[in-house]
C-alpha atoms as a PDB file:
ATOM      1  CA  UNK A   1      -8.274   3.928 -11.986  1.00  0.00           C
ATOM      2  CA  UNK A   2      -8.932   4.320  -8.205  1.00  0.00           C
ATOM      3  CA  UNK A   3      -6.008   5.540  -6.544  1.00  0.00           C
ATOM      4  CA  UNK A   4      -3.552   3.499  -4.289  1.00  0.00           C
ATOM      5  CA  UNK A   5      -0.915   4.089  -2.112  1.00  0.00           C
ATOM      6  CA  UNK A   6       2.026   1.566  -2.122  1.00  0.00           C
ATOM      7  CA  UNK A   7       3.991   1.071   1.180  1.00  0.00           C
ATOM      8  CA  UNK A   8       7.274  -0.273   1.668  1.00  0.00           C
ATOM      9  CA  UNK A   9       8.999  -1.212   5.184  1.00  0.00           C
ATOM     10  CA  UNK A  10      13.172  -0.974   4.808  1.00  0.00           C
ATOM     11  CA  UNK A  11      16.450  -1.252   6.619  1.00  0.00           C
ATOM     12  CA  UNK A  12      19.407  -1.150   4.457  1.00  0.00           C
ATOM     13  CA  UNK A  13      18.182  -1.864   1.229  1.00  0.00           C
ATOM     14  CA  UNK A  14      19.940   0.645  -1.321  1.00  0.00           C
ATOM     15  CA  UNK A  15      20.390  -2.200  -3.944  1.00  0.00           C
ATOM     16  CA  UNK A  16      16.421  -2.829  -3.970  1.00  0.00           C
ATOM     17  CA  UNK A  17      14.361   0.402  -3.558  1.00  0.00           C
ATOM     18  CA  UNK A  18      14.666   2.349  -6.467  1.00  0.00           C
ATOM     19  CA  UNK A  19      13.505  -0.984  -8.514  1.00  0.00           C
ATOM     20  CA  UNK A  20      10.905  -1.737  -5.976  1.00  0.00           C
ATOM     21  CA  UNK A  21       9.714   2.243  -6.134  1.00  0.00           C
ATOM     22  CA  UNK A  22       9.012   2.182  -9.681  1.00  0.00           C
ATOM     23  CA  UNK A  23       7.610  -1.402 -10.016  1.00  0.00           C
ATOM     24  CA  UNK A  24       4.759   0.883  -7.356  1.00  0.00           C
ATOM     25  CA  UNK A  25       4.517   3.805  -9.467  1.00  0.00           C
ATOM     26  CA  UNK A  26       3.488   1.650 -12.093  1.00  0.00           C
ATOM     27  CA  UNK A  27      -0.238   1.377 -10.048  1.00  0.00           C
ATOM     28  CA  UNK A  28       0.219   3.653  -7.492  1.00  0.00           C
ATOM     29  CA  UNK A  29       0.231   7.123  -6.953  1.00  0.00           C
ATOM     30  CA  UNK A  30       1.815   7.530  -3.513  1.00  0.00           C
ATOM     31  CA  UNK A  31       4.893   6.034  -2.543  1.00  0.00           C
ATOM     32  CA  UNK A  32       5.430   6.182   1.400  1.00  0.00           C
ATOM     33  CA  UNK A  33       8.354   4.312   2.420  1.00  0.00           C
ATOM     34  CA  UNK A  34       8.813   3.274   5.944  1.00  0.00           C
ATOM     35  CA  UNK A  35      12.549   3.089   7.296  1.00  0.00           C
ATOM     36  CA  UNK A  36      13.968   1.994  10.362  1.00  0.00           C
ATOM     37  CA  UNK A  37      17.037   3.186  10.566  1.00  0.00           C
ATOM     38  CA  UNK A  38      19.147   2.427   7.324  1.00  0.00           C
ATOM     39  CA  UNK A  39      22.504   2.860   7.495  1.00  0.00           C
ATOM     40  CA  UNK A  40      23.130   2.929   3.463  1.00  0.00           C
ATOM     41  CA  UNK A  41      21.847   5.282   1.158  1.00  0.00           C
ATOM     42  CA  UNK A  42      18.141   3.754   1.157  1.00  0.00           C
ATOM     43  CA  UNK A  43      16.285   7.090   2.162  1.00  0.00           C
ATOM     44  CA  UNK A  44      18.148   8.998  -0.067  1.00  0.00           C
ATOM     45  CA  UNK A  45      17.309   6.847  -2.979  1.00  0.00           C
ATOM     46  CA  UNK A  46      13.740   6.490  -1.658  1.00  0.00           C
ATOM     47  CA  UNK A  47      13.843   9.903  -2.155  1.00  0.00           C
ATOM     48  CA  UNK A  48      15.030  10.514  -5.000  1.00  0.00           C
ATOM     49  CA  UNK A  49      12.732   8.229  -6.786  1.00  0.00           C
ATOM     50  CA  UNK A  50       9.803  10.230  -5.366  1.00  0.00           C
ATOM     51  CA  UNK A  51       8.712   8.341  -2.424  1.00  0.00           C
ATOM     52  CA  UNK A  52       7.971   9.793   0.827  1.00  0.00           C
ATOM     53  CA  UNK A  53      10.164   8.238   3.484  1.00  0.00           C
ATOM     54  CA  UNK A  54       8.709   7.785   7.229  1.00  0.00           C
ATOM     55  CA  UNK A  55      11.528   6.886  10.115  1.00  0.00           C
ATOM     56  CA  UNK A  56       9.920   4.380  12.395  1.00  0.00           C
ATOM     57  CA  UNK A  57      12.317   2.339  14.903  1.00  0.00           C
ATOM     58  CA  UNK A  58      11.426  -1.694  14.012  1.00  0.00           C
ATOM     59  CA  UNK A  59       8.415  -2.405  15.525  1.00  0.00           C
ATOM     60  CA  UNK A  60       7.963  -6.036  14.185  1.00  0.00           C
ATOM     61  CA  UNK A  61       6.701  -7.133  10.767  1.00  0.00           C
ATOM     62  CA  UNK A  62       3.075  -6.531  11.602  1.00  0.00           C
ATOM     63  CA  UNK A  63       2.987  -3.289  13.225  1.00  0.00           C
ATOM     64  CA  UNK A  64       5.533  -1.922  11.222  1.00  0.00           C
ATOM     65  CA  UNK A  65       4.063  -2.504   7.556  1.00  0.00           C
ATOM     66  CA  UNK A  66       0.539  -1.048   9.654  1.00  0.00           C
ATOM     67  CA  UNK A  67       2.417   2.159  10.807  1.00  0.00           C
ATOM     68  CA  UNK A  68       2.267   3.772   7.533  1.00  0.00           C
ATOM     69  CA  UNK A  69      -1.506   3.185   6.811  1.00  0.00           C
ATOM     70  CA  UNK A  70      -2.939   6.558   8.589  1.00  0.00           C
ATOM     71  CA  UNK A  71      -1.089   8.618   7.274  1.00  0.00           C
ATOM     72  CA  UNK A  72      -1.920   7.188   3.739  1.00  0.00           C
ATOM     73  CA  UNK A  73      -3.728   9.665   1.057  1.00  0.00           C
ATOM     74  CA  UNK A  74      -5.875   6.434  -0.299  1.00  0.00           C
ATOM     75  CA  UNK A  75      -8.116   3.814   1.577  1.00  0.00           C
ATOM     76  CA  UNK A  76      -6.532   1.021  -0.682  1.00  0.00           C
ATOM     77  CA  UNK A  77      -3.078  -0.221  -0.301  1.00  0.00           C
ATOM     78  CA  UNK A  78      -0.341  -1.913  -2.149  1.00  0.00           C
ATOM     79  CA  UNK A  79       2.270  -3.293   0.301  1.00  0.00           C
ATOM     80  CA  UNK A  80       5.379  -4.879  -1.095  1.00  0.00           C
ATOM     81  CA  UNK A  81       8.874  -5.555   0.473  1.00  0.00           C
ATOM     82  CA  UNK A  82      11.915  -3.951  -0.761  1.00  0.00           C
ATOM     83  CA  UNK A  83      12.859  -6.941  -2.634  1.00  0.00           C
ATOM     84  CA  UNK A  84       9.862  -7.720  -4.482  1.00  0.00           C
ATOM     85  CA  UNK A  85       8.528  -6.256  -8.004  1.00  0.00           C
ATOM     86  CA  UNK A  86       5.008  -6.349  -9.753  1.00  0.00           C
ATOM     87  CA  UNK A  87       5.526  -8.862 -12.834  1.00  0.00           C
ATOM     88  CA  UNK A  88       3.623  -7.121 -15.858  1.00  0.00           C
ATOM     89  CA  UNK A  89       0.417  -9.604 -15.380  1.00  0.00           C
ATOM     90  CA  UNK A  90       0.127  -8.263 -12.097  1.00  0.00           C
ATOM     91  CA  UNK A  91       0.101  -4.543 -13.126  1.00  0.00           C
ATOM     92  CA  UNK A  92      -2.686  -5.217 -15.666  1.00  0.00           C
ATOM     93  CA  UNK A  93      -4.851  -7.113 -13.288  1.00  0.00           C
ATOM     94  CA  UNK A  94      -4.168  -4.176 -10.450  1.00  0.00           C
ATOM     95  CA  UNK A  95      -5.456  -1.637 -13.441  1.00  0.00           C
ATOM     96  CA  UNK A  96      -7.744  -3.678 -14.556  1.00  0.00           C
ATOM     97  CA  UNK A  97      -9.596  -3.967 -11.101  1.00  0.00           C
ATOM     98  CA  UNK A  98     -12.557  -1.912  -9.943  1.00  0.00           C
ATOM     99  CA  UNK A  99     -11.663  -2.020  -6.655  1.00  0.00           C
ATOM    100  CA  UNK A 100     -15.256  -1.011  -5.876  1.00  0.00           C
ATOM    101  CA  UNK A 101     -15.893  -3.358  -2.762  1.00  0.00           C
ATOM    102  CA  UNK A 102     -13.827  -2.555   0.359  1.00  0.00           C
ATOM    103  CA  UNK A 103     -14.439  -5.742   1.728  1.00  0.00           C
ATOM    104  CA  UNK A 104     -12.105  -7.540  -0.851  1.00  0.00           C
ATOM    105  CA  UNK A 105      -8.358  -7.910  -0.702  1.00  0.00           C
ATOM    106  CA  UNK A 106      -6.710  -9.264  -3.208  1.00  0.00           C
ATOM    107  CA  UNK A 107      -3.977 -12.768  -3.449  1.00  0.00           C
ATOM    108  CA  UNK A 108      -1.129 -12.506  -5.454  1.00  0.00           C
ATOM    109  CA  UNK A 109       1.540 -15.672  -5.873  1.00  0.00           C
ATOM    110  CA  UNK A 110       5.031 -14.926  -5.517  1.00  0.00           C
ATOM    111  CA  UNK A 111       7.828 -15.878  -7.761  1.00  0.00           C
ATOM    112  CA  UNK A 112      11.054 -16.555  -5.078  1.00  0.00           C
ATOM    113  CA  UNK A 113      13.944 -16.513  -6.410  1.00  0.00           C
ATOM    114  CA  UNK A 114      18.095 -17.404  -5.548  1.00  0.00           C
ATOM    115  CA  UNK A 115      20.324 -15.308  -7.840  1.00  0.00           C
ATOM    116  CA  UNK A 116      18.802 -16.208 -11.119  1.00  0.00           C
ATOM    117  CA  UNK A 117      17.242 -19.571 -10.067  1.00  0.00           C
ATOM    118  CA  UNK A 118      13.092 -19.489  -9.417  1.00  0.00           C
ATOM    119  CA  UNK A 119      13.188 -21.785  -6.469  1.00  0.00           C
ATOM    120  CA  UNK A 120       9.484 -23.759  -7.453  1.00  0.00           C
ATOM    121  CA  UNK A 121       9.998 -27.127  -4.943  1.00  0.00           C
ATOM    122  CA  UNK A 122       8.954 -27.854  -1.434  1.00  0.00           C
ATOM    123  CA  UNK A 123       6.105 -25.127  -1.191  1.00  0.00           C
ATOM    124  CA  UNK A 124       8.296 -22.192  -2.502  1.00  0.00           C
ATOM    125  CA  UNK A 125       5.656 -22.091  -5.477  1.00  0.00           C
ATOM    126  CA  UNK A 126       2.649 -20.523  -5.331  1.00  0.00           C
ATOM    127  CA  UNK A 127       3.542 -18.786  -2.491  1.00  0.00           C
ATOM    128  CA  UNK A 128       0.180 -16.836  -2.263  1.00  0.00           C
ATOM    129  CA  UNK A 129       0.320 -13.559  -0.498  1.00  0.00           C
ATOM    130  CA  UNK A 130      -2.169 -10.691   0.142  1.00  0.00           C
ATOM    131  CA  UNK A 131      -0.818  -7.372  -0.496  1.00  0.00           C
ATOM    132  CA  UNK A 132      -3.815  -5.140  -2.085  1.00  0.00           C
ATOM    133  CA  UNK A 133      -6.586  -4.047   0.646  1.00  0.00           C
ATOM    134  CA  UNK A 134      -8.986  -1.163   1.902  1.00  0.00           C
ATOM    135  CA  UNK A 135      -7.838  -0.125   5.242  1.00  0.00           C
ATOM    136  CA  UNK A 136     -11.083   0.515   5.911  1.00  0.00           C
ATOM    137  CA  UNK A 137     -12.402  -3.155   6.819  1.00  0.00           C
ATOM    138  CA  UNK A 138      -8.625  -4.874   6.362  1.00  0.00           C
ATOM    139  CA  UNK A 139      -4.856  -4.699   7.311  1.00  0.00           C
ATOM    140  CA  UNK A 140      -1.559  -6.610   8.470  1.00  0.00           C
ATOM    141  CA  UNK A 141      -1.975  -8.548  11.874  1.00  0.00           C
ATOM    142  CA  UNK A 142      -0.251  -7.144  14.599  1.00  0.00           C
ATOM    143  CA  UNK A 143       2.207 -10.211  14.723  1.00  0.00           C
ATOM    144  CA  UNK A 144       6.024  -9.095  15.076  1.00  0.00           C
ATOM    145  CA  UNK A 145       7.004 -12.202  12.633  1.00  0.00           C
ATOM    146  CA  UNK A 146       5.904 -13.233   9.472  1.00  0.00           C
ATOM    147  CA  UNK A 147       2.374 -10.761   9.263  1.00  0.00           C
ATOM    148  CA  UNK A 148      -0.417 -11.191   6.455  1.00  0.00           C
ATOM    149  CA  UNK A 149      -3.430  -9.249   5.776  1.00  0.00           C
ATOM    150  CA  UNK A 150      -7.010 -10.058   7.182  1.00  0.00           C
ATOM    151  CA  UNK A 151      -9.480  -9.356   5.422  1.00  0.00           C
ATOM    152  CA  UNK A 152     -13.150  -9.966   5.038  1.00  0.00           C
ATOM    153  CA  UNK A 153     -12.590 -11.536   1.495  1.00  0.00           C
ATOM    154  CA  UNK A 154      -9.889 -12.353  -0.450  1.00  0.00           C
ATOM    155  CA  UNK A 155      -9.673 -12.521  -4.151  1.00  0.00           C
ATOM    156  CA  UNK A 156      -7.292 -14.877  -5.863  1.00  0.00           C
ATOM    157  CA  UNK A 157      -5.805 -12.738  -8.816  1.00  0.00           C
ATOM    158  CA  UNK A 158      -3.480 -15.619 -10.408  1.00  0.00           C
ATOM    159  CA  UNK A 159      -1.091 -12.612 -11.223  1.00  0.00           C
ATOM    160  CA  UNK A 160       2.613 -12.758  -9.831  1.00  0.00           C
ATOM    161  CA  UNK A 161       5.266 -10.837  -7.984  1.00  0.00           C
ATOM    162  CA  UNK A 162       8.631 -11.471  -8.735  1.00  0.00           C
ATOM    163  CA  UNK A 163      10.273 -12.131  -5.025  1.00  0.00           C
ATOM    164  CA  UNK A 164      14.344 -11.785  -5.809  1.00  0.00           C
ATOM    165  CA  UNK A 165      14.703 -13.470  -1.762  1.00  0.00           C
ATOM    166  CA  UNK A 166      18.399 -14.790  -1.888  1.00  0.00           C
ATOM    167  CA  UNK A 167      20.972 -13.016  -4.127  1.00  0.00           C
ATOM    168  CA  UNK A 168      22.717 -16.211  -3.905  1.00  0.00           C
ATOM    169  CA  UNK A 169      23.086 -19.572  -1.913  1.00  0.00           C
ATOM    170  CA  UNK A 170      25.330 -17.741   0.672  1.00  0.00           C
ATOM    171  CA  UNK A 171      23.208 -15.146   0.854  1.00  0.00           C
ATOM    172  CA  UNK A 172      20.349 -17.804   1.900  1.00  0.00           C
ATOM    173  CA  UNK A 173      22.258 -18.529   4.688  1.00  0.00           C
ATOM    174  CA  UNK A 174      22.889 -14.639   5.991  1.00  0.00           C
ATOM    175  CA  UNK A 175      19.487 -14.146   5.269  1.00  0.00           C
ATOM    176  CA  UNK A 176      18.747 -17.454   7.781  1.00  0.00           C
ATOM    177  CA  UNK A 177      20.876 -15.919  10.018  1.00  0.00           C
ATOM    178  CA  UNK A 178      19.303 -12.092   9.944  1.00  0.00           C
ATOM    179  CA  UNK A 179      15.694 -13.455  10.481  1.00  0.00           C
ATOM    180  CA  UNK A 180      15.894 -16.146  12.733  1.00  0.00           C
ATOM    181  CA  UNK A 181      17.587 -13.593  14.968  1.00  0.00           C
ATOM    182  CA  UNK A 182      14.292 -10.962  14.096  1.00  0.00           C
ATOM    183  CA  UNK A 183      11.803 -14.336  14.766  1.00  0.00           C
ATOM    184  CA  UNK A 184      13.412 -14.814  18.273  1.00  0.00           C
ATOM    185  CA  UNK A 185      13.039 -11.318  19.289  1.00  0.00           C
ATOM    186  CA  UNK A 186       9.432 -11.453  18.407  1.00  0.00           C
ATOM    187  CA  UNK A 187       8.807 -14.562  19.876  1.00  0.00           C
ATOM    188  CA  UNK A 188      10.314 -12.873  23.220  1.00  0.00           C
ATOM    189  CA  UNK A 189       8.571  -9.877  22.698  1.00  0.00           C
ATOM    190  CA  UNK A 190       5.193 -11.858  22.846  1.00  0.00           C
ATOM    191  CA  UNK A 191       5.713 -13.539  25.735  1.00  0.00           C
ATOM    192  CA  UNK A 192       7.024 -17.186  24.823  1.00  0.00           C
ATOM    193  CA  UNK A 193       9.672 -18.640  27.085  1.00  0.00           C
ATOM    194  CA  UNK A 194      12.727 -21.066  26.388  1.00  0.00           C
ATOM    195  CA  UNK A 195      12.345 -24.584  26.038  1.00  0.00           C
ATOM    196  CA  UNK A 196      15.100 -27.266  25.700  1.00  0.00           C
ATOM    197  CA  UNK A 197      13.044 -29.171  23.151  1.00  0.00           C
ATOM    198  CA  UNK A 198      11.834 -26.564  20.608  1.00  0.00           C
ATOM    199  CA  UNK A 199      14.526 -26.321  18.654  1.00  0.00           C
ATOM    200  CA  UNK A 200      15.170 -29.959  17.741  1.00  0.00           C
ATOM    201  CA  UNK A 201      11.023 -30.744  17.244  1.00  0.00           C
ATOM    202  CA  UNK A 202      10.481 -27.526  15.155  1.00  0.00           C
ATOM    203  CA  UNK A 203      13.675 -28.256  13.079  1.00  0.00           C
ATOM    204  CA  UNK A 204      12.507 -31.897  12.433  1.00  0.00           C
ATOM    205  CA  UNK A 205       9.050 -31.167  11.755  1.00  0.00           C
ATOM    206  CA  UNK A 206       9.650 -28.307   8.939  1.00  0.00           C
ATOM    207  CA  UNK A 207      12.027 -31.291   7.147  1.00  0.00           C
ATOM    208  CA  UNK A 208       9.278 -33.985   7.205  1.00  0.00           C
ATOM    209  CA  UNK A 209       6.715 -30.907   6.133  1.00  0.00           C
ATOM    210  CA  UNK A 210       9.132 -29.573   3.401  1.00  0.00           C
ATOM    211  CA  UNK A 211      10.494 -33.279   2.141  1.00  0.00           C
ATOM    212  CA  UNK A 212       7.144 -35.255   2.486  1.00  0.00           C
ATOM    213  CA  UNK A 213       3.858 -33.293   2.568  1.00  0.00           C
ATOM    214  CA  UNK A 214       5.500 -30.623  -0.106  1.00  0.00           C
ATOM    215  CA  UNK A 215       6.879 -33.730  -2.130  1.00  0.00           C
ATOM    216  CA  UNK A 216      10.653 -31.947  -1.732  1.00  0.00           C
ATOM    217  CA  UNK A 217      12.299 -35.878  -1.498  1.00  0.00           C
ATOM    218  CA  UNK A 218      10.945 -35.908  -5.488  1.00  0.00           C
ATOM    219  CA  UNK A 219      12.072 -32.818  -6.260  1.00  0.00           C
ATOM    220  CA  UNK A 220      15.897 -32.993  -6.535  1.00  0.00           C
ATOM    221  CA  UNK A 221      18.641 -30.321  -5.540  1.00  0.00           C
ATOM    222  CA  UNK A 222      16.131 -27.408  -4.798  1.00  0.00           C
ATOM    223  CA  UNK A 223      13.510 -29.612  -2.648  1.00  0.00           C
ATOM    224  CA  UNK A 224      16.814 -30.588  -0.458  1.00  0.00           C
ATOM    225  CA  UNK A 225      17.529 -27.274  -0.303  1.00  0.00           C
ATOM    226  CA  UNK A 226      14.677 -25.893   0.644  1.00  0.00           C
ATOM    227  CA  UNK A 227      13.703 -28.886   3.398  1.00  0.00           C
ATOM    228  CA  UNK A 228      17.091 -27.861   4.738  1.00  0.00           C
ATOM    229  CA  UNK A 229      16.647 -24.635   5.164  1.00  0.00           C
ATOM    230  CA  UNK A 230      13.869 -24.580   6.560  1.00  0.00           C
ATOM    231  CA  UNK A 231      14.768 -26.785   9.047  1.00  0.00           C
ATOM    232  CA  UNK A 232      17.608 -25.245  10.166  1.00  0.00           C
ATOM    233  CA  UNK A 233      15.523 -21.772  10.014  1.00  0.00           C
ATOM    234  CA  UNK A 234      13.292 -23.451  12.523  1.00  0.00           C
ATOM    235  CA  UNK A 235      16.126 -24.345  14.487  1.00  0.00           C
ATOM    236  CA  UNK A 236      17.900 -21.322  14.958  1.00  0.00           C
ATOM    237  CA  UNK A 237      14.940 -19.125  15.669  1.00  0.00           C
ATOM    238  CA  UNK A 238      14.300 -21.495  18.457  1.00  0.00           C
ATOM    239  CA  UNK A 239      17.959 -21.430  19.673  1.00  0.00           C
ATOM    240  CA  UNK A 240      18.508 -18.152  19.859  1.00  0.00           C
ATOM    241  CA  UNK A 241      15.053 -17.981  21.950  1.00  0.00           C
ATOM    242  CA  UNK A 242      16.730 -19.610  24.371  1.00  0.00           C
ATOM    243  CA  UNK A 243      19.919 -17.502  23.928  1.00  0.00           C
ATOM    244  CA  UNK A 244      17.901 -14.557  25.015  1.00  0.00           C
ATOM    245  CA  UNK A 245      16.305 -15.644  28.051  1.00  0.00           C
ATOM    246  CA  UNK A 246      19.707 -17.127  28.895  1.00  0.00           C
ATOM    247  CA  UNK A 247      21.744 -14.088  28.202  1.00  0.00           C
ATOM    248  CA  UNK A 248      18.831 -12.371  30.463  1.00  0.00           C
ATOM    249  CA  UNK A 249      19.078 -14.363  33.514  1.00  0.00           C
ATOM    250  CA  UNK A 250      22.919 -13.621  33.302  1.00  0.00           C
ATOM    251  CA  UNK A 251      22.379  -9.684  33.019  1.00  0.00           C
ATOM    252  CA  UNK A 252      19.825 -10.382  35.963  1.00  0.00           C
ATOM    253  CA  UNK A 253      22.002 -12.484  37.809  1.00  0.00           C
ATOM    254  CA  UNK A 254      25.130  -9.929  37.131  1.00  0.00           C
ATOM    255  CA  UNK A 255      22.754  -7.242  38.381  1.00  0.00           C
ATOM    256  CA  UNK A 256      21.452  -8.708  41.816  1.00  0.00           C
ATOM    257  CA  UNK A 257      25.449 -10.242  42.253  1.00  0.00           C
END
């Protein structure tokens, strides 16, 4: 089998990375684990379980899944996140690959789940993602939020990878929370400015996207859930955009008073 490294970005996720580790060993035979700045026990575990931990300040989702790369001992890599594992039709279609042509990457679909619940409605299912790729011709975007792979080809494999997203419905909502705060730093990081309207058009149009165009209104409890969400996702990322630049011009305004 040709030999792959699997990466994995972290901060704060003890409860995930020893599972996450040895769903990777399964196909891989490097483990380089890239933290930025846990505060739990996840580098100990990490290494523990044999991985070899890198400390990287966040950079953004993007960059930071991409800082690992060069200092990879294989041209193809596996990247998953913390909280996903390899489902056992995955691991024989990774072995079963030649992996022969760098220009190929290859498309898993994701499995999300909340607690025990596989959330299927509104778009949640397939979920395709690309996660195996030669760094020779491919890689992660350099987008701070919400990164995929380019590459010159992708391969659908059918095969899954179990995504265990939300530990529970309250959990959903920290997790809403955590990233929309991440997505507005990006979005400030790259330049965009506040806007009044954002948050209420964005918000709106991920519900009609979610309920109508994903067929969530037919879909019962979970396409509700997800169309809401979403929607409110969208609207706090957008918010808190405008939080920042606000919060800025104070600071500024503080400094010059």
């Amino acid at each position: 089998m040709t030999p792959i490294t699997g990466i994995i970005i972290t901060l704060n996720e003890a409860d995930n990375i020893a599972a996450c580790i040895a769903s990777l060993q399964s196909v891989c035979d490097e483990i380089l684990v890239v933290d930025s700045g846990s505060q739990d026990d996840t580098v100990a575990i990490a290494q523990r379980e044999g991985a070899s931990v890198l400390h990287q300040p966040y950079l953004g989702d993007g960059p930071q899944k991409a800082f690992a790369v060069p200092q990879a001992k294989h041209d193809w890599i596996l990247a998953l996140d913390a909280d996903e594992r390899l489902e056992d039709d995955a691991v024989a279609a990774i072995r079963g690959l030649a992996l022969d042509d760098a220009r190929q990457a290859y498309r898993f679909n994701r499995r999300n789940f909340a607690g025990h619940h596989w959330i299927k409605a509104a778009g949640f299912y397939p979920d395709p993602v690309t996660r195996l790729y030669n760094r020779t011709t491919s890689g992660y975007l350099p987008k701070k939020a919400h990164s995929s792979v380019a590459a010159p080809a992708v391969v659908d494999t059918g095969a899954h990878i179990r995504h265990f997203t939300y530990r529970d419905l309250s959990h959903w909502i920290q997790r809403i929370d955590a990233l929309s705060s991440r997505d507005a730093w990006a979005m400030k990081e790259g330049g965009k400015g506040p806007s009044a309207w954002r948050p209420t058009l964005h918000a709106a149009s991920a519900m009609l996207r979610k309920l109508v165009f994903k067929g969530g209104l037919l879909q019962g409890q979970d396409g509700m859930t997800v169309a809401m969400t979403t929607a409110f996702h969208a609207y706090m990322k957008y918010a808190k955009l405008n939080e920042l630049h606000e919060n800025e011009r104070a600071r500024d305004a503080s400094d010059h008073g």
